[in-house]
Protein backbone atom coordinates (compact mmCIF):
# COMPACT_ATOMS: atom_id res chain seq x y z
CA UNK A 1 -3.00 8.07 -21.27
CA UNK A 2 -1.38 10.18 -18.87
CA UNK A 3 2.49 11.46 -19.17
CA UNK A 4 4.86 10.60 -16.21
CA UNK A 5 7.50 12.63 -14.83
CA UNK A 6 9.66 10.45 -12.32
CA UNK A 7 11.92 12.60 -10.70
CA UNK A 8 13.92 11.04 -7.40
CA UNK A 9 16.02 13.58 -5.57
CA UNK A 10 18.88 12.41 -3.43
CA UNK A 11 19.25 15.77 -1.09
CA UNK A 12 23.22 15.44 -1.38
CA UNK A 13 22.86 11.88 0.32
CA UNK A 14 25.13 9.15 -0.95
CA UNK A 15 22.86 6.76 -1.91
CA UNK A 16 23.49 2.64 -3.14
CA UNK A 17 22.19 1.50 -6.49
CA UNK A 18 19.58 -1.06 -4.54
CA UNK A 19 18.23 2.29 -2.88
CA UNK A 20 17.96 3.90 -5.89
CA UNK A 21 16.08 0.82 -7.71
CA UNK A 22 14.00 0.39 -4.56
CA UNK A 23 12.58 3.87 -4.69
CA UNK A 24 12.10 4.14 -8.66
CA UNK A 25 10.10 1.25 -7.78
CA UNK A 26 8.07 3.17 -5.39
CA UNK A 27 7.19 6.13 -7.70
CA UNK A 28 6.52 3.42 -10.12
CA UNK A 29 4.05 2.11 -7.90
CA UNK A 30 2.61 5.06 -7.87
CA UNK A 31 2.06 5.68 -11.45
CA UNK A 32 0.54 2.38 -12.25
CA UNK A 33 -1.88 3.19 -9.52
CA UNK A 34 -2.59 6.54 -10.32
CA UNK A 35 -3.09 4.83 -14.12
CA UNK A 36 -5.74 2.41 -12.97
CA UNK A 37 -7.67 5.27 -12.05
CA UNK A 38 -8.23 4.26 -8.48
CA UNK A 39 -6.55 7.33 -6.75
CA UNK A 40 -8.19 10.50 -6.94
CA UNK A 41 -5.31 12.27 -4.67
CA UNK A 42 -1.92 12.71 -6.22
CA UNK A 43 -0.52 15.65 -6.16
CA UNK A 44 -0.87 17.12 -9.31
CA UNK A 45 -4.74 15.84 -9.38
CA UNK A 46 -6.30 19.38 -8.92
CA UNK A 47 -9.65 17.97 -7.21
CA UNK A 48 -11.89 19.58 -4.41
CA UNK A 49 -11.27 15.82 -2.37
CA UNK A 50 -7.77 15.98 -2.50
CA UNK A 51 -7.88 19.14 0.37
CA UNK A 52 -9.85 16.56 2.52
CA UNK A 53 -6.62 15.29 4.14
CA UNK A 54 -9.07 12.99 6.18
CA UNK A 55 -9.37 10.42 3.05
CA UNK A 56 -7.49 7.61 4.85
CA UNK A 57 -8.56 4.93 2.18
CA UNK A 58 -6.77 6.59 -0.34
CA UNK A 59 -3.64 7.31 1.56
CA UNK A 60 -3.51 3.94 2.61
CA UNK A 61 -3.75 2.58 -1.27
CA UNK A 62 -1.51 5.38 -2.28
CA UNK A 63 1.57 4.60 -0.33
CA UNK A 64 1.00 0.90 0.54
CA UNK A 65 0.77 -0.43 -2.82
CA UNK A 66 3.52 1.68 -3.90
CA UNK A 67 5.86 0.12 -0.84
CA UNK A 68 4.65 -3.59 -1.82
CA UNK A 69 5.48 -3.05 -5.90
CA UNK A 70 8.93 -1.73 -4.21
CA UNK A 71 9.54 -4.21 -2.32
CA UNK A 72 8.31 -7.14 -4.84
CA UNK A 73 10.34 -6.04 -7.51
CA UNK A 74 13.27 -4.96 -5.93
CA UNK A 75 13.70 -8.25 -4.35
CA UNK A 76 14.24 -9.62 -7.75
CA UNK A 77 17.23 -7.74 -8.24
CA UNK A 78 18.61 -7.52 -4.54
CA UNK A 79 17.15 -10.73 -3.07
CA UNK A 80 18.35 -10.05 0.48
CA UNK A 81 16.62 -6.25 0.29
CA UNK A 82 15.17 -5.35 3.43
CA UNK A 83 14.99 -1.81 3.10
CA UNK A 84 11.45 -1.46 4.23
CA UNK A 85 9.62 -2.44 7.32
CA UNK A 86 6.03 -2.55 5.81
CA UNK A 87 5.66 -6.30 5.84
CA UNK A 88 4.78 -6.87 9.85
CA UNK A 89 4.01 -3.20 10.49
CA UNK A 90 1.72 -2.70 13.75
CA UNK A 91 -1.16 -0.29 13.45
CA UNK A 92 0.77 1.83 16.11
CA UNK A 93 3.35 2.09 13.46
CA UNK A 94 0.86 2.52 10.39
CA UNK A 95 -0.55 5.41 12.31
CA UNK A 96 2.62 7.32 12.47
CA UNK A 97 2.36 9.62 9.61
CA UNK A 98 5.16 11.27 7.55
CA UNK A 99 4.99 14.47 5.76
CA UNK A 100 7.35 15.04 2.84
CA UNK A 101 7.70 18.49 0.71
CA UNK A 102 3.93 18.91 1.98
CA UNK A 103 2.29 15.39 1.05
CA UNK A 104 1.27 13.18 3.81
CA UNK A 105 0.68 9.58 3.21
CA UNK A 106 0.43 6.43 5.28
CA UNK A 107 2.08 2.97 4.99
CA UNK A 108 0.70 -0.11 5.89
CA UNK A 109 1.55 -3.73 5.26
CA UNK A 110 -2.01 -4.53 3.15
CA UNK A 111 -1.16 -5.57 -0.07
CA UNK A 112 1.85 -7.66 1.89
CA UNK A 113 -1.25 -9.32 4.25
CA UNK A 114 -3.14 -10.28 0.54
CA UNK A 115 -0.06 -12.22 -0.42
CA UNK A 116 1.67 -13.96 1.87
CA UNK A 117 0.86 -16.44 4.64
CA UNK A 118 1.87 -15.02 7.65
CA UNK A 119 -0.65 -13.97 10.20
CA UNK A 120 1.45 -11.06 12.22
CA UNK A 121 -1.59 -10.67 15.02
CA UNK A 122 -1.37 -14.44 15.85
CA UNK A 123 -4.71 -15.60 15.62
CA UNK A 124 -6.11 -12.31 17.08
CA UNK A 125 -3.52 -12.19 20.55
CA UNK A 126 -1.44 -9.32 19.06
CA UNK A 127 -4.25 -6.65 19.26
CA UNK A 128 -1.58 -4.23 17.45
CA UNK A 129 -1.26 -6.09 14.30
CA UNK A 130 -4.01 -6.81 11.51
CA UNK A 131 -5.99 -9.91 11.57
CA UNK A 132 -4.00 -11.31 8.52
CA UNK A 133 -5.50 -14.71 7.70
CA UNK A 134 -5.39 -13.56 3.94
CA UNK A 135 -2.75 -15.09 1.37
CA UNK A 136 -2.33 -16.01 -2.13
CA UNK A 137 -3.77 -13.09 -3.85
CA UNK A 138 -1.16 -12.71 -6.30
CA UNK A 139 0.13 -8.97 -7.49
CA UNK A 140 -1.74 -9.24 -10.76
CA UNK A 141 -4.97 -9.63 -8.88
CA UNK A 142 -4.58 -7.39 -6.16
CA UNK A 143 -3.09 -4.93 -9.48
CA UNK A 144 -6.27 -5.27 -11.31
CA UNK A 145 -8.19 -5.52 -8.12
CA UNK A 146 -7.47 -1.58 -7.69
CA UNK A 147 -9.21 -0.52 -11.12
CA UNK A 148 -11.11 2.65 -10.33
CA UNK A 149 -10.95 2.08 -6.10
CA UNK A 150 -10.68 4.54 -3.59
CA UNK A 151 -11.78 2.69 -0.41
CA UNK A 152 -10.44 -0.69 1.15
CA UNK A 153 -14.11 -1.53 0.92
CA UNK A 154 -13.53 -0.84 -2.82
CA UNK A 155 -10.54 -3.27 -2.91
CA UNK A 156 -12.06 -6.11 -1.03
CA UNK A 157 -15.23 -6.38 -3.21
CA UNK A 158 -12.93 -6.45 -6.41
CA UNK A 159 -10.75 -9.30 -4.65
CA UNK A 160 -14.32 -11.57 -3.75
CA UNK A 161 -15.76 -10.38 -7.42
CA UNK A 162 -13.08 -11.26 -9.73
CA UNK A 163 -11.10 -14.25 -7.79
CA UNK A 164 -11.90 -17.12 -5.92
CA UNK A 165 -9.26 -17.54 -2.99
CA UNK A 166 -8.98 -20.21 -0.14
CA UNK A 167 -8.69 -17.56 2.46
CA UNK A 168 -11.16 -14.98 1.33
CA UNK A 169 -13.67 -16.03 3.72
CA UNK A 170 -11.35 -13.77 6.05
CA UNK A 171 -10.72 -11.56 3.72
CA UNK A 172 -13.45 -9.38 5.54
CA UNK A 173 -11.55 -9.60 9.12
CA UNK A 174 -8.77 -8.02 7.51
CA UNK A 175 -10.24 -5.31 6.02
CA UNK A 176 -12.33 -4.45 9.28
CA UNK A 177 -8.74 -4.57 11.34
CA UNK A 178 -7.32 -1.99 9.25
CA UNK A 179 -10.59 -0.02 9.40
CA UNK A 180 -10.79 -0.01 12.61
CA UNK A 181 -7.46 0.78 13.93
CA UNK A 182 -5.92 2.98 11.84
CA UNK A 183 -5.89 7.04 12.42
CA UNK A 184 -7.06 9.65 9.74
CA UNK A 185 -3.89 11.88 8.92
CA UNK A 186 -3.48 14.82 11.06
């Protein structure tokens, strides 16, 4: 088992306690997915792949399921927190990167589109948006659904192997949106 250090920095900013629960849920995020063994890119992972700043997969299961376990969990404390906007993102918003201290990522609204029942692209007429006609995976599955996976592919055959779901006959669709649309990192 692997030893932890969370460390959140506030750069001098005043910051509320729901801010500060929101993003210790984030890095928490991150170290339950880095302990499932399906990222082979954090930081401190001293790995040949981790230079190829092209692996979008990962990036996009790094830093999405860390902003769903944020926002899942700190809406049981703060019900009205909004503090994100990763739930109806568009793909010309996914593809805007960010950089911090030298670590890009990319944010997307996937593990949101596995859960709920809201189809943001509306039936396919919002090109811009995923085709989201996914829901019901619950955050226990789509947890132990990223066990040792690197790729959305990776994710997706977990979901259809381990869980039966009334929606994953689309579950396909969704995966192919994101695929398709979204930008490796500069």
């Amino acid at each position: 088992m692997s030893n932890f250090l969370l460390q959140i920095q506030s750069n001098g900013d005043n910051r509320t306690i729901q801010s500060i629960v929101a993003t210790t849920y984030h890095e928490l995020g991150h170290a339950s997915h880095f302990a499932l063994g399906g990222d082979r890119c954090y930081p401190w992972n001293n790995n040949s792949f981790c230079d190829d700043r092209d692996d979008l997969q990962d990036e996009i299961l790094k830093e999405s399921w860390a902003k769903y376990i944020e926002h899942h969990l700190t809406r049981q404390w703060f019900p009205n927190y909004n503090g994100d906007r990763s739930q109806n993102m568009t793909f010309t918003q996914m593809n805007n990167t960010f950089e911090n201290n030298g670590v890009e990522g990319k944010y997307t609204s996937l593990f949101f589109d596995l859960n709920d029942n809201n189809d943001q692209s509306n039936n396919n007429r919002s090109p811009d948006r995923p085709i989201d006609r996914v829901s019901g995976y619950t955050t226990a599955q789509m947890q132990n659904a990223l066990k040792n996976v690197s790729t959305l592919q990776g994710l997706s055959n977990n979901l259809l192997n381990y869980y039966s779901n009334d929606t994953q006959d689309n579950l396909q669709d969704l995966i192919d949106s994101y695929n398709e649309n979204l930008e490796p990192i500069d």
